[in-house]
C-alpha atoms as a PDB file:
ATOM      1  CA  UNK A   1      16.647 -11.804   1.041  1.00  0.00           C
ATOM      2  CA  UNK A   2      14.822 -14.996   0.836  1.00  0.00           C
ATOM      3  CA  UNK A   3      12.581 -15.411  -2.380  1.00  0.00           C
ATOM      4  CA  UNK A   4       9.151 -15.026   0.639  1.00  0.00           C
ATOM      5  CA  UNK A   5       9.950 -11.639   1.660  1.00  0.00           C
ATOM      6  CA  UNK A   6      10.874 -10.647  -1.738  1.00  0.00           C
ATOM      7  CA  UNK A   7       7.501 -11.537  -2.904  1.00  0.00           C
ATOM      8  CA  UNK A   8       6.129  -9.660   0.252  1.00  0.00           C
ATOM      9  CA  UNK A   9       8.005  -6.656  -0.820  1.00  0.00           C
ATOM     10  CA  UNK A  10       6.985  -6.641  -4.245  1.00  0.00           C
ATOM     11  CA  UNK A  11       3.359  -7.082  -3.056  1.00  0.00           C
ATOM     12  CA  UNK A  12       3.757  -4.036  -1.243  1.00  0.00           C
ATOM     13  CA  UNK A  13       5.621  -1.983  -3.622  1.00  0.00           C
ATOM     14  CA  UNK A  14       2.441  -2.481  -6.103  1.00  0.00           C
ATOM     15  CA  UNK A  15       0.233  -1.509  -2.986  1.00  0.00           C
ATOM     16  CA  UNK A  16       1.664   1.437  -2.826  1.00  0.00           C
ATOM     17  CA  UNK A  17       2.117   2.489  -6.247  1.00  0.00           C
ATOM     18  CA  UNK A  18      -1.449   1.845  -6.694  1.00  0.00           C
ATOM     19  CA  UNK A  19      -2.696   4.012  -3.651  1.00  0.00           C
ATOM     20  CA  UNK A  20      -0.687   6.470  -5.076  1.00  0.00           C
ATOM     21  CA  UNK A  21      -1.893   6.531  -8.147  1.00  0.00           C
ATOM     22  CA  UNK A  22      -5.655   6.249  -6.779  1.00  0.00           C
ATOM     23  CA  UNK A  23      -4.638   9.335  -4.734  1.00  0.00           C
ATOM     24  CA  UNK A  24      -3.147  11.840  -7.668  1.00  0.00           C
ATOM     25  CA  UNK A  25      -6.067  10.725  -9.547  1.00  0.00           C
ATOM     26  CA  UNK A  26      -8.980  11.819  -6.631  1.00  0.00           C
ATOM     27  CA  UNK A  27      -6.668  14.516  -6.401  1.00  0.00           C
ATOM     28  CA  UNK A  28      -6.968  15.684 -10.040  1.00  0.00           C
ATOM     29  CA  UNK A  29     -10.807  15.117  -9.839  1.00  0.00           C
ATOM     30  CA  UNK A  30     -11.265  17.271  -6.588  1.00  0.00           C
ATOM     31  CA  UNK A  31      -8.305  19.644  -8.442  1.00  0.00           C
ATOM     32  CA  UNK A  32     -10.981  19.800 -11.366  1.00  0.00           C
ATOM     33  CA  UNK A  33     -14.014  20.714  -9.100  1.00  0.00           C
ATOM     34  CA  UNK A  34     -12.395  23.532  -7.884  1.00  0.00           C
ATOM     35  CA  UNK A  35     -11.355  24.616 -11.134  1.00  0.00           C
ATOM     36  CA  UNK A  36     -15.155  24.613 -11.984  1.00  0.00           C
ATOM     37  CA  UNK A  37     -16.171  26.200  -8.899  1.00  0.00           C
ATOM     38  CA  UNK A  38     -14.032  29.168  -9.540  1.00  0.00           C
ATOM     39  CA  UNK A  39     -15.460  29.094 -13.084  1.00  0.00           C
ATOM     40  CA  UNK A  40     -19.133  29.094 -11.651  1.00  0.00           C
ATOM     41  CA  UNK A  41     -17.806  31.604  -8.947  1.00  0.00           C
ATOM     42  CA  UNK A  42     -16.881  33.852 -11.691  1.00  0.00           C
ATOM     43  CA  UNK A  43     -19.866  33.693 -13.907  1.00  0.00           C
ATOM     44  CA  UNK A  44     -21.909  34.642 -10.835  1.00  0.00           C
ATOM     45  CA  UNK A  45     -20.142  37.704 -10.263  1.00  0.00           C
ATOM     46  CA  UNK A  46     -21.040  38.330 -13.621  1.00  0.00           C
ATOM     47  CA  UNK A  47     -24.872  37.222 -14.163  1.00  0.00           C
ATOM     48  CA  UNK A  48     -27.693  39.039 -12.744  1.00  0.00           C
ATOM     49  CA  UNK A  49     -30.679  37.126 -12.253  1.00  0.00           C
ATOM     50  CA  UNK A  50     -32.320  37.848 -14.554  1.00  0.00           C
ATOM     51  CA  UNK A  51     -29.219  36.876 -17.181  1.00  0.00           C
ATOM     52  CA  UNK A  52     -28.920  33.459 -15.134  1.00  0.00           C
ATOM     53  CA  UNK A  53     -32.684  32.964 -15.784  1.00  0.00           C
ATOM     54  CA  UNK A  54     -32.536  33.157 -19.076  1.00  0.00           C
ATOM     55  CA  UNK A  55     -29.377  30.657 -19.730  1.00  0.00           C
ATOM     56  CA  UNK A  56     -31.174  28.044 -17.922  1.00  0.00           C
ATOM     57  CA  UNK A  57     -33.590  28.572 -19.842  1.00  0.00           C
ATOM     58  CA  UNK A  58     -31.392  28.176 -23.099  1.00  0.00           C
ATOM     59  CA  UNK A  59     -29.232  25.722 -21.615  1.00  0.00           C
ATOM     60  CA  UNK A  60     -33.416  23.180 -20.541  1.00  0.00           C
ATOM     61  CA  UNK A  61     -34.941  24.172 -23.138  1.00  0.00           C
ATOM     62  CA  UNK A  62     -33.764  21.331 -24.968  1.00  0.00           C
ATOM     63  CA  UNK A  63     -34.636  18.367 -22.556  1.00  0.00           C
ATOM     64  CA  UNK A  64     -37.477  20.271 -21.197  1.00  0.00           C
ATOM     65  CA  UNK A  65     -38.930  19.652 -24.895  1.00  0.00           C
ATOM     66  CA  UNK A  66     -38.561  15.883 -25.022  1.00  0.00           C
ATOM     67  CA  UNK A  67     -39.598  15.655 -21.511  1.00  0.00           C
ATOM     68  CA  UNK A  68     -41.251  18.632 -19.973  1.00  0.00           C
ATOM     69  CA  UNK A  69     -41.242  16.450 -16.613  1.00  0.00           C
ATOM     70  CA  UNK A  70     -37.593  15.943 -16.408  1.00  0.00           C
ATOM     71  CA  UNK A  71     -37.279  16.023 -12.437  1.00  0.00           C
ATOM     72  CA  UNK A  72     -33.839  17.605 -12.611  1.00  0.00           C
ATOM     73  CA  UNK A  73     -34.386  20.130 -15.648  1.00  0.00           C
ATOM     74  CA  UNK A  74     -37.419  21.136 -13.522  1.00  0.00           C
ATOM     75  CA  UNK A  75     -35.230  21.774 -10.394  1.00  0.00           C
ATOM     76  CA  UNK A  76     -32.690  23.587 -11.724  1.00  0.00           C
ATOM     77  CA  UNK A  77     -35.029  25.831 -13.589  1.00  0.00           C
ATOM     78  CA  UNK A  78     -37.642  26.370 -10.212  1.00  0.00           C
ATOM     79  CA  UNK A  79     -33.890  26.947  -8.504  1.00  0.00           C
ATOM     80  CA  UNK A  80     -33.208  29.747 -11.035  1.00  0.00           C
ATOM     81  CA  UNK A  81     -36.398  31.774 -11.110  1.00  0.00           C
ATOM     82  CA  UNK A  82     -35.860  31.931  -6.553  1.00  0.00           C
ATOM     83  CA  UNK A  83     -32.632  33.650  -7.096  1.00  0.00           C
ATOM     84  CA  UNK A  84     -31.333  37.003  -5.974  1.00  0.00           C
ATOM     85  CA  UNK A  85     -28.928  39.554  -6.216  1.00  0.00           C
ATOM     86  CA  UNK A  86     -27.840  38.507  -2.912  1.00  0.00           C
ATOM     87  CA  UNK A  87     -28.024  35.087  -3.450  1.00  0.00           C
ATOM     88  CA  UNK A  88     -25.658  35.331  -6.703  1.00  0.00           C
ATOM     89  CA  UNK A  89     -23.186  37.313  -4.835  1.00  0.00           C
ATOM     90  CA  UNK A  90     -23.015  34.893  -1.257  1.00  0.00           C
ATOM     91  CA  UNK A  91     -22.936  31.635  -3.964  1.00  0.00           C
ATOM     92  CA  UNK A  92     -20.087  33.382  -6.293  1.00  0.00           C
ATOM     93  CA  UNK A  93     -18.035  34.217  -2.899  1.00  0.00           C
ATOM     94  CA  UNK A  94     -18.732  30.997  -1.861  1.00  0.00           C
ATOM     95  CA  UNK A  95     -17.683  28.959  -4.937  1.00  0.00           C
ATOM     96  CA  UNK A  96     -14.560  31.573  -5.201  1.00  0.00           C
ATOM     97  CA  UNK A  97     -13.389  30.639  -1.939  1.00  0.00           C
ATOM     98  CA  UNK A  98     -13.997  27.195  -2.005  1.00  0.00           C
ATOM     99  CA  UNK A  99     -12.617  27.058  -5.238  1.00  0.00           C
ATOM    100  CA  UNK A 100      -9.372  29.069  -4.438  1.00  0.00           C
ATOM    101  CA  UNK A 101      -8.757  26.734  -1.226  1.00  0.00           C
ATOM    102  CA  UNK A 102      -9.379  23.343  -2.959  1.00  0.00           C
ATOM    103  CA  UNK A 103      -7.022  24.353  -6.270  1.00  0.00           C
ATOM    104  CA  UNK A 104      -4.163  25.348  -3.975  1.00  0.00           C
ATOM    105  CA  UNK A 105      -4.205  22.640  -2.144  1.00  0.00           C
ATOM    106  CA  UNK A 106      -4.434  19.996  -4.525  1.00  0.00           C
ATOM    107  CA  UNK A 107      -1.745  22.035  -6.475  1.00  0.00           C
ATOM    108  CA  UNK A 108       0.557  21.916  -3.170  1.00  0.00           C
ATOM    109  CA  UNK A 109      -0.347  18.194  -1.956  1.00  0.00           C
ATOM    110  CA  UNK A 110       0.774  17.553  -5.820  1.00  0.00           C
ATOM    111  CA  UNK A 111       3.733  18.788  -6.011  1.00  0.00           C
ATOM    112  CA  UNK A 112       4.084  16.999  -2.357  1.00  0.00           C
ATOM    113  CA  UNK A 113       4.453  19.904   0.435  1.00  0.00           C
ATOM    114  CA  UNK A 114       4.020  18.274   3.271  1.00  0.00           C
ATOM    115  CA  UNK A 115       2.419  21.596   4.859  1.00  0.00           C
ATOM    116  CA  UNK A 116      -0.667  21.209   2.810  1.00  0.00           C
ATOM    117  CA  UNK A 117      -1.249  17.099   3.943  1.00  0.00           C
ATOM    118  CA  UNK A 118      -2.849  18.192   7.055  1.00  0.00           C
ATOM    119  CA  UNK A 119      -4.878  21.411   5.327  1.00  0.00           C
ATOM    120  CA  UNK A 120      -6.130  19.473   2.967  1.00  0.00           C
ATOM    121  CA  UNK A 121      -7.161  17.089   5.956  1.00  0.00           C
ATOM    122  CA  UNK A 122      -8.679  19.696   8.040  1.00  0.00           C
ATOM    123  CA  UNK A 123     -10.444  20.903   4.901  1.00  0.00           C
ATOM    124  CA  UNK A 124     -12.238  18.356   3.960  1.00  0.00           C
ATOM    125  CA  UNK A 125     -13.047  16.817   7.754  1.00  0.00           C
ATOM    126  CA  UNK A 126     -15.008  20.283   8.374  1.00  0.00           C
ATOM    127  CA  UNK A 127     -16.566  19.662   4.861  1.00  0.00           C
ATOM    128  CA  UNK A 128     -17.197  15.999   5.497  1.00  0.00           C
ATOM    129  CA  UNK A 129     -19.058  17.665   8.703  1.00  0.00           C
ATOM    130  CA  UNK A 130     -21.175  19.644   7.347  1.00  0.00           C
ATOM    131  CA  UNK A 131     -21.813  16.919   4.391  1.00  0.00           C
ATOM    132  CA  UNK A 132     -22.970  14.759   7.273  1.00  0.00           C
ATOM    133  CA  UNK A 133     -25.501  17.529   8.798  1.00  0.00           C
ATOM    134  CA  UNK A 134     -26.771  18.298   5.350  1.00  0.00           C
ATOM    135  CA  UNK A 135     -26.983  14.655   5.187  1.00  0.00           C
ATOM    136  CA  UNK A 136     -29.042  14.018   8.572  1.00  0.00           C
ATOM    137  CA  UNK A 137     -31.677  17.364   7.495  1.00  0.00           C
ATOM    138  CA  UNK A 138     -32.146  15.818   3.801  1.00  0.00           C
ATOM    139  CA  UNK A 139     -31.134  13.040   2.612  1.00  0.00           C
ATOM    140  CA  UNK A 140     -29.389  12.865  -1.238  1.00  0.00           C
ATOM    141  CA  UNK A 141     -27.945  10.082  -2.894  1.00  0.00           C
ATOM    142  CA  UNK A 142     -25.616  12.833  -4.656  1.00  0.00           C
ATOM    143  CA  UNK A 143     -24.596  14.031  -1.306  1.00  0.00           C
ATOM    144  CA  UNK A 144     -23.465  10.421   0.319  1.00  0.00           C
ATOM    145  CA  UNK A 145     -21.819   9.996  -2.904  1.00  0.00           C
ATOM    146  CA  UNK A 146     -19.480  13.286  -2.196  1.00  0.00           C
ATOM    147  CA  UNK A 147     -19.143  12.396   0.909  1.00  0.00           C
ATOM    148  CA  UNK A 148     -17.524   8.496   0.095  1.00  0.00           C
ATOM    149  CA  UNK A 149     -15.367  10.492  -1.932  1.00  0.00           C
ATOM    150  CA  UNK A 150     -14.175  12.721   0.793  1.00  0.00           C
ATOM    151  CA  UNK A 151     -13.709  10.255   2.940  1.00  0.00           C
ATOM    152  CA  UNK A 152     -11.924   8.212   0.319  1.00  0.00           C
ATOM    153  CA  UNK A 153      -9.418  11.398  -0.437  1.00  0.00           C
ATOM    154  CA  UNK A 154      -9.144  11.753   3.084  1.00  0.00           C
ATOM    155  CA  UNK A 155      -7.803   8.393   4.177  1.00  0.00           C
ATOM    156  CA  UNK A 156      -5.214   8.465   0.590  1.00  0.00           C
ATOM    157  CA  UNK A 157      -4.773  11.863   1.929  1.00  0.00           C
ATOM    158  CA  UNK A 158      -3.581  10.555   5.366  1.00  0.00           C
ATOM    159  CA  UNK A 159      -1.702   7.634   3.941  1.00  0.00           C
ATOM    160  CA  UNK A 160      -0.136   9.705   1.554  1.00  0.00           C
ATOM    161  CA  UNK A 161       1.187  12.238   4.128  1.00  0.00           C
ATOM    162  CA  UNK A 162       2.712   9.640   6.414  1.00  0.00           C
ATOM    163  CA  UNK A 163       4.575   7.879   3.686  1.00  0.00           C
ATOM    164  CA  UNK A 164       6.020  10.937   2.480  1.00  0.00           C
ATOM    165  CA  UNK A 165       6.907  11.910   6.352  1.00  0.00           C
ATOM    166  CA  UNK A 166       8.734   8.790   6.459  1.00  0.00           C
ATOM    167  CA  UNK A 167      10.443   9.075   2.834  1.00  0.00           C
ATOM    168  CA  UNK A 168      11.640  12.796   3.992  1.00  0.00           C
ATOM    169  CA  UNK A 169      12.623  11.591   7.328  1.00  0.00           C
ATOM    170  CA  UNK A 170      14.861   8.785   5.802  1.00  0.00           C
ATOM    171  CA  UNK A 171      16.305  11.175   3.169  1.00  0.00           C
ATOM    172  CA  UNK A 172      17.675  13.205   6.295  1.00  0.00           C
ATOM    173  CA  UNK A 173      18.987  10.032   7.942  1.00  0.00           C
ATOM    174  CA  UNK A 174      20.512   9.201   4.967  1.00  0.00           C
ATOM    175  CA  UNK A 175      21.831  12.533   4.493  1.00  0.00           C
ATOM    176  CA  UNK A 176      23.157  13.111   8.115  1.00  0.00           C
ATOM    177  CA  UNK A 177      25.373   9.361   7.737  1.00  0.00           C
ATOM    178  CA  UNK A 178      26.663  10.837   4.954  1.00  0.00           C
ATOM    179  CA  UNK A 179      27.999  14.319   6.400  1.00  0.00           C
ATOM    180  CA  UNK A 180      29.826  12.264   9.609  1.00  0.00           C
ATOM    181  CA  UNK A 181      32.994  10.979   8.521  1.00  0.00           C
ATOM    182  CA  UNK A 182      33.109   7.147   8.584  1.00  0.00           C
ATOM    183  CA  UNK A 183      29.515   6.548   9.580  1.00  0.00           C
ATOM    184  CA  UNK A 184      27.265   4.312   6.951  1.00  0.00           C
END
């Protein structure tokens, strides 16, 4: 191999082990949201209003003191007081579900079954979707910044999937010269 391609090759090789590593660690991140979410999920199942009302309370008080016009402190606390019984129960199912999806298929695109490339794909495209609509109605710097990071997992996501296509696919090749007799 002349010393030009082998500098190619390297080139590529830290490519690659940098998109990977880029990838488990979006992964882990996404992994962790859904961790919370099922957290959140749980504690909604478990708060009435009236309990959630008061630990926003507890958990504001705080900044609300230095700076009783903290836009966000303010939000979250207006947010509490419109809850509902109802409410609580769609948002825990939600954040369950959500949750539940997200951890098992970060756990199974971690541990690299190539079943769960395209799931995760199709997951977050119809999330990316509604991101977008959400996006279009009311417009939130927090929400374009999910949805970059979406996007982002989805394209490492799609990378990912077709290098480890082609590493299975040349582990079989390998495998079948090596069960004919002579061949290799």
């Amino acid at each position: 191999m002349s010393t030009e391609r082998a500098a190619e090759r390297s080139s590529t090789d830290r490519r690659e082990r940098v998109l990977e590593i880029v990838f488990r660690v979006t992964l882990i991140v996404k992994g962790a949201d859904g961790v919370l979410e099922l957290i959140g999920g749980v504690l909604l199942l478990f708060l009435t209003p009236e309990r959630m009302n008061a630990v926003v309370r507890f958990l504001t008080q705080h900044e609300l003191g230095q700076d009783p016009d903290d836009p966000i402190a303010n939000w979250i606390v207006h947010f509490s007081h419109h809850l509902t019984g109802s409410a609580t129960l769609f948002g825990a199912v939600y954040l369950l579900l959500h949750g539940v999806v997200k951890v098992v298929l970060v756990w199974a695109v971690l541990r690299e079954q190539l079943w769960a490339y395209p799931w995760m794909i199709g997951f977050l495209a119809v999330f990316i979707g509604w991101q977008t609509w959400e996006l279009a109605r009311h417009f939130s710097w927090g929400m374009v910044a999910l949805t970059a990071f979406d996007v982002l997992i989805v394209a490492l996501t799609v990378h990912e999937y077709r290098v480890q296509r082609r590493l299975r696919e040349a582990k079989r090749a390998d495998a079948g010269d090596r069960a004919v007799p002579g061949a290799g």
